[in-house]
C-alpha atoms as a PDB file:
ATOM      1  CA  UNK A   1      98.570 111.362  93.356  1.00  0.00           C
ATOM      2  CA  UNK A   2     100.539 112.494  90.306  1.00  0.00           C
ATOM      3  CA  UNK A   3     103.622 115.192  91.088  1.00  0.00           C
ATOM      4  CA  UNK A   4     102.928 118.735  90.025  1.00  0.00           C
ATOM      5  CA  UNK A   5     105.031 119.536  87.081  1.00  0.00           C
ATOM      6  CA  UNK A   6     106.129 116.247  87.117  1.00  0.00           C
ATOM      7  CA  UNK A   7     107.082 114.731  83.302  1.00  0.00           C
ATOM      8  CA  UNK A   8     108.277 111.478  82.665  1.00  0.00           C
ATOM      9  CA  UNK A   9     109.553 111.672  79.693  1.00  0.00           C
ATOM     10  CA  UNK A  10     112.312 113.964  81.290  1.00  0.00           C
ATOM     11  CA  UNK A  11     113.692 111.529  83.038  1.00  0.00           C
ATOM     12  CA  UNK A  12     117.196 109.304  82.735  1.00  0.00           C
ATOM     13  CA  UNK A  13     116.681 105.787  84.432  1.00  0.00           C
ATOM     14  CA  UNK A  14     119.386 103.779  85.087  1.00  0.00           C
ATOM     15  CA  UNK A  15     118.682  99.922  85.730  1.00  0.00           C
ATOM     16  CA  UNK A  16     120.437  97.261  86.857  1.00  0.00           C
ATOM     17  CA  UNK A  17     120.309  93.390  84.957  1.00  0.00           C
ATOM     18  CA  UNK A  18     121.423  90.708  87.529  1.00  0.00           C
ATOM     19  CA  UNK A  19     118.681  90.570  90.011  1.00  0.00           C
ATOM     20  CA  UNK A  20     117.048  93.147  88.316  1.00  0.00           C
ATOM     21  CA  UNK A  21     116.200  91.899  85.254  1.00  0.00           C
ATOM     22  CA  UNK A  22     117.138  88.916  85.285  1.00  0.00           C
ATOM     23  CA  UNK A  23     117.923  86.165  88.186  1.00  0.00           C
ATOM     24  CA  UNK A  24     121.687  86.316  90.206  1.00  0.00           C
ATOM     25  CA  UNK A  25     123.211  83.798  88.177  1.00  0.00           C
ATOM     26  CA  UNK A  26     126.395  85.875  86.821  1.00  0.00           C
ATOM     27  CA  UNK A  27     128.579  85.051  84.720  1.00  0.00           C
ATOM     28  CA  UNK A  28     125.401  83.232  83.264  1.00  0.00           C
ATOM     29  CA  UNK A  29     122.041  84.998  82.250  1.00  0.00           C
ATOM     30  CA  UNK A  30     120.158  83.932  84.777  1.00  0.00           C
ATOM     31  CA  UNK A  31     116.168  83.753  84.577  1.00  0.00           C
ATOM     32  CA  UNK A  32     113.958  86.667  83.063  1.00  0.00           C
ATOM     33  CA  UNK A  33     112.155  87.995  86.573  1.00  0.00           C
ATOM     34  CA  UNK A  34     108.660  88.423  85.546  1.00  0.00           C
ATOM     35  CA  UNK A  35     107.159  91.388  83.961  1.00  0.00           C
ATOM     36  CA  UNK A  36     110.867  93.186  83.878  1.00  0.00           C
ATOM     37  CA  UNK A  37     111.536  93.668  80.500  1.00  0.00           C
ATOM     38  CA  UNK A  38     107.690  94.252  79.423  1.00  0.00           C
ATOM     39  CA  UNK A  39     107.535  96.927  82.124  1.00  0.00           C
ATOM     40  CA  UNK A  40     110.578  98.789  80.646  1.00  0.00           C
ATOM     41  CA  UNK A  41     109.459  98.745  77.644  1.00  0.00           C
ATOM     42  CA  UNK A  42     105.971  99.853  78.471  1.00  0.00           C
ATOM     43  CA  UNK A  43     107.731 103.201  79.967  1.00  0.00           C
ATOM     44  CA  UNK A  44     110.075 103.576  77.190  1.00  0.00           C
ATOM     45  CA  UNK A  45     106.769 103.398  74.959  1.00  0.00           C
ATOM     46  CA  UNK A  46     104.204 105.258  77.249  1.00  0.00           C
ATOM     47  CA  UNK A  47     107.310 107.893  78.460  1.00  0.00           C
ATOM     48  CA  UNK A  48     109.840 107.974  75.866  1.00  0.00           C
ATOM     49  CA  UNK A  49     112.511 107.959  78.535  1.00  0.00           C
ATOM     50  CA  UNK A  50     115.789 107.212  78.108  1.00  0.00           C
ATOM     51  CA  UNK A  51     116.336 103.938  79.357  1.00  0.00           C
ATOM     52  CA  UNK A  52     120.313 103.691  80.941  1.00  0.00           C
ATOM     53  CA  UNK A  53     121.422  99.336  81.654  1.00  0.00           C
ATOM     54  CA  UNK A  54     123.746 100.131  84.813  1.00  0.00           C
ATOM     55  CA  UNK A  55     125.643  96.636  85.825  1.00  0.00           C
ATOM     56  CA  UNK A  56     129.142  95.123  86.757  1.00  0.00           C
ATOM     57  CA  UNK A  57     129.288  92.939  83.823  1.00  0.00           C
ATOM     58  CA  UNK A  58     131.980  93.870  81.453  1.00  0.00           C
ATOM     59  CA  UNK A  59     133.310  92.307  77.907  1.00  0.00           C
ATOM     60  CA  UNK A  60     131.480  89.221  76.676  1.00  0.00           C
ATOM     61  CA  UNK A  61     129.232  88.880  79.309  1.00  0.00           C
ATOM     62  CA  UNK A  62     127.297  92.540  79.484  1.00  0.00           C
ATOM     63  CA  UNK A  63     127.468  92.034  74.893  1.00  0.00           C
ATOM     64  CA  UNK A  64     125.304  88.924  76.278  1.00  0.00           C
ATOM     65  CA  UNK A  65     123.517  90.939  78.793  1.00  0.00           C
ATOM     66  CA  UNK A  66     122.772  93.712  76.324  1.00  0.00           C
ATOM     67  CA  UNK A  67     121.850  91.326  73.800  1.00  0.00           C
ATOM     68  CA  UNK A  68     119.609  89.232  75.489  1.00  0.00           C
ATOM     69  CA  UNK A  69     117.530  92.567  76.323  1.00  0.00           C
ATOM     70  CA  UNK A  70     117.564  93.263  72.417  1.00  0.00           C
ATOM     71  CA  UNK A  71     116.406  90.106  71.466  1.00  0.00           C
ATOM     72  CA  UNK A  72     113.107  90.765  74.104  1.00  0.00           C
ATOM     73  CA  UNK A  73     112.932  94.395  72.760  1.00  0.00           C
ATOM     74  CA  UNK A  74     114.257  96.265  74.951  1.00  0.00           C
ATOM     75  CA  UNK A  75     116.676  98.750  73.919  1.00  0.00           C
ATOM     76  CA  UNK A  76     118.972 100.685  75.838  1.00  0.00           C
ATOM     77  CA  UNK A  77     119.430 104.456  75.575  1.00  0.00           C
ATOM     78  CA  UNK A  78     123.273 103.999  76.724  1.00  0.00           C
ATOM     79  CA  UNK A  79     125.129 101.033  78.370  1.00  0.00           C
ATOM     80  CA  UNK A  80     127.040 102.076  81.626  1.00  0.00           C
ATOM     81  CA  UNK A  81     127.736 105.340  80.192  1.00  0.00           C
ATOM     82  CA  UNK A  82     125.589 108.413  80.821  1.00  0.00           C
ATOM     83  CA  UNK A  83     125.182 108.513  76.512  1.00  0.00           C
ATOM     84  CA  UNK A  84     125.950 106.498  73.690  1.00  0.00           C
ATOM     85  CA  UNK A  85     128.999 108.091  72.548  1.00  0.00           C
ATOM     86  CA  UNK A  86     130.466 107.955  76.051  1.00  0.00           C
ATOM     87  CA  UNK A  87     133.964 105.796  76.339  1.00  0.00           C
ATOM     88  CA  UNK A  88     135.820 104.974  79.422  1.00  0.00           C
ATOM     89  CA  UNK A  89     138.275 107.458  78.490  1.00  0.00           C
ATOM     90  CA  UNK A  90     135.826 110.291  78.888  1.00  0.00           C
ATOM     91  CA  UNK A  91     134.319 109.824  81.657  1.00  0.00           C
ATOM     92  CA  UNK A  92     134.440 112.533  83.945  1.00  0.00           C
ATOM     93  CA  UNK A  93     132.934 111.401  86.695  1.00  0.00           C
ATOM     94  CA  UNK A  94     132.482 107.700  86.166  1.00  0.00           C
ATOM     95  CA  UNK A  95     129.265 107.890  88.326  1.00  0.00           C
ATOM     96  CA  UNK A  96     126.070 108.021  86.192  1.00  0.00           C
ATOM     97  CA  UNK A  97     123.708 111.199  86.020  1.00  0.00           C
ATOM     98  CA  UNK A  98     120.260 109.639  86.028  1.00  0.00           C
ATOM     99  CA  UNK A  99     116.976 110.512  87.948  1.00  0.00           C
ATOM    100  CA  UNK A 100     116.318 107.134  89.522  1.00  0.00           C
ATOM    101  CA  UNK A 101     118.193 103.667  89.510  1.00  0.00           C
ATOM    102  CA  UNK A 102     116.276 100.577  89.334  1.00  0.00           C
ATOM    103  CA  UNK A 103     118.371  97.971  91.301  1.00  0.00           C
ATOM    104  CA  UNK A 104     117.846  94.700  93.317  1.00  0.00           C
ATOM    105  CA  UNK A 105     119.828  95.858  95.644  1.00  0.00           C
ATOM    106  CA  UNK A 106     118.190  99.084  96.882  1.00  0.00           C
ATOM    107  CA  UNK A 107     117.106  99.526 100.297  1.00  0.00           C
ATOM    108  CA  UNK A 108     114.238  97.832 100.516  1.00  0.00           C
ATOM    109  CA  UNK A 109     114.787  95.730  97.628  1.00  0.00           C
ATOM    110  CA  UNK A 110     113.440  95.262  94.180  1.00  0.00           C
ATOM    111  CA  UNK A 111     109.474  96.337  94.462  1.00  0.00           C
ATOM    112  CA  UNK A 112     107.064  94.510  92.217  1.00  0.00           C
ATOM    113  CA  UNK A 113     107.673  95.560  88.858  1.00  0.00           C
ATOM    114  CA  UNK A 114     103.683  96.734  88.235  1.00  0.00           C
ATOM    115  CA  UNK A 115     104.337  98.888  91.451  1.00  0.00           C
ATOM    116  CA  UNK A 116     107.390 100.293  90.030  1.00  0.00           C
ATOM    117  CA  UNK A 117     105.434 101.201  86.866  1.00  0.00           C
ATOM    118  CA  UNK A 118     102.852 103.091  88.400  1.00  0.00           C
ATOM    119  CA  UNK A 119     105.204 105.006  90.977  1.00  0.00           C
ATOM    120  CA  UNK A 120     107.422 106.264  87.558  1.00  0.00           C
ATOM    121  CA  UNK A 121     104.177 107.192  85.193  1.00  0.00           C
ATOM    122  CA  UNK A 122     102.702 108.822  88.875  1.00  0.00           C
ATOM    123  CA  UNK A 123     106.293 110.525  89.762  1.00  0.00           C
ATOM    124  CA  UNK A 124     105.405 109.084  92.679  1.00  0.00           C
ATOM    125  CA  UNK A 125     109.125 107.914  93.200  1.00  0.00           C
ATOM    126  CA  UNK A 126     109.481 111.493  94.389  1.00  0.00           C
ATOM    127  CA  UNK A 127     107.258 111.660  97.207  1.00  0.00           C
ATOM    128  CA  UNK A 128     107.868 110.815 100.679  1.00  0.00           C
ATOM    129  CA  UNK A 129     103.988 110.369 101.162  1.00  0.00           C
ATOM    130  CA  UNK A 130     104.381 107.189  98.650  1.00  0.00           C
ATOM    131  CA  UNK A 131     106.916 105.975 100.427  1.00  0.00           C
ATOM    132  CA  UNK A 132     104.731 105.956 103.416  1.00  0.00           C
ATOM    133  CA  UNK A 133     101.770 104.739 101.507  1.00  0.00           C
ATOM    134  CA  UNK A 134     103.705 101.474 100.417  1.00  0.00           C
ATOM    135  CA  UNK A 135     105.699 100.988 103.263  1.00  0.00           C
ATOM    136  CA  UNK A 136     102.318 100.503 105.434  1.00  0.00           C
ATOM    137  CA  UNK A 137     100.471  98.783 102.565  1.00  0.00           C
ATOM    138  CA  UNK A 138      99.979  95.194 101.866  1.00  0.00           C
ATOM    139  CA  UNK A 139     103.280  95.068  99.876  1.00  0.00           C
ATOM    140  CA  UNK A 140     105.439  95.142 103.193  1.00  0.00           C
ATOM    141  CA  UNK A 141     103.478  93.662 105.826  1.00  0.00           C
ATOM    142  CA  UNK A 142     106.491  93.287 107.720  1.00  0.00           C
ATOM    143  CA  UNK A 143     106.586  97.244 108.439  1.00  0.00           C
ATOM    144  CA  UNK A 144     102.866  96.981 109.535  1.00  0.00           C
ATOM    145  CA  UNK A 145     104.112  95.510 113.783  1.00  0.00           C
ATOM    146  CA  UNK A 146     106.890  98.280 113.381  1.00  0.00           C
ATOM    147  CA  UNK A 147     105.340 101.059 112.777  1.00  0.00           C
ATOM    148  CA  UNK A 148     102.750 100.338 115.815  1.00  0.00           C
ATOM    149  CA  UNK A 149     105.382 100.437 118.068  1.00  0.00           C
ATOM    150  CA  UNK A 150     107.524 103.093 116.741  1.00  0.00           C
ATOM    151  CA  UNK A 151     110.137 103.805 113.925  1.00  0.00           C
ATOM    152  CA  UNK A 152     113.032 104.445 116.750  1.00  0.00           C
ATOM    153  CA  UNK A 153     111.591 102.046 119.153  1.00  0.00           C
ATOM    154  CA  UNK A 154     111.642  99.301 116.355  1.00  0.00           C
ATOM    155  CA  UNK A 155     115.400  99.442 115.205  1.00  0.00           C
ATOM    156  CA  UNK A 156     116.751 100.332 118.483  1.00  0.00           C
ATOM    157  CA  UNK A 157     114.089  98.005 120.531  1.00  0.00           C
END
C-alpha cells in the first residue's frame, strides 16, 4: 500500500558500497552483489532521486569505488557529502541529511535488492505495517517461531 503524499522523487538516499554494492573485500572491489547497481539505477530513472554513495573508503580506493559505479552507470548525486560542492572543510555536521540509508549493515541486514525497490517506489520504507508484513513473510522465516511465542518472550526467553 503506497504512503499518502508520499513522492519519491523527494527523497535523498544515501548507500553504502562494501557489502552493499559490492562484496566485503576492502581495500579491493570486491564482487558486484546481484541486481545492486541495476536497482539504483532503475530508481534514479523511475524517481529521479538523488542518489548519495555513503562509505569509509577514502583517497584512491573510494576514486575506484566511485569509478567502478560509473563505468556500470550509476552515477552519484554526491560522494560522502550531503552535495557536490560539499568539502571536508564545510561540513557542518559531518553526518549526512538523507531520507533513508541503504547499508549491509542495518539491523536486519541488507534485504533483497527487488524488495528494496518496491518498498522505495511504495514509500513503504515508512510504514511500520511493512515492516511487519516482511518481517512475518517468507523473506525472514526465522521471525516466523518468534513471533508465535512472543516478541519479549523470544529475546528474553
Amino acid at each position: 500500500m503506497k504512503q499518502p503524499n508520499f513522492n519519491p522523487s523527494m527523497l535523498i538516499i544515501a548507500v553504502d558500497f562494501d557489502g552493499t554494492i559490492v562484496t566485503h573485500e576492502y581495500p579491493r572491489i570486491g564482487k558486484e552483489i546481484p541486481f545492486a547497481i541495476e536497482t539504483l539505477r532503475k530508481l534514479q530513472d523511475d524517481f529521479h532521486l538523488r542518489l548519495i554513495m555513503w562509505t569509509v573508503r577514502e583517497g584512491k580506493e573510494l576514486a575506484e569505488a566511485v569509478e567502478y559505479c560509473r563505468r556500470r552507470g550509476l552515477e552519484f548525486y554526491a560522494v560522502n557529502s550531503n552535495y557536490p560542492e560539499e568539502t571536508p572543510d564545510s561540513r557542518e555536521p559531518r553526518k549526512l541529511k538523507a531520507d533513508l540509508f541503504i547499508d549491509d549493515r542495518n539491523l536486519g541486514g541488507l534485504p533483497d535488492w527487488g524488495i528494496i525497490y518496491k518498498m522505495i517506489a511504495e514509500g513503504r520504507h515508512l510504514s511500520k505495517e511493512a515492516l511487519v508484513e516482511y518481517s512475518s513473510s517468507d523473506h525472514y522465516p526465522e521471525l516466523q517461531s518468534k513471533k508465535k511465542r512472543g516478541f519479549f518472550k523470544s529475546i528474553f526467553g
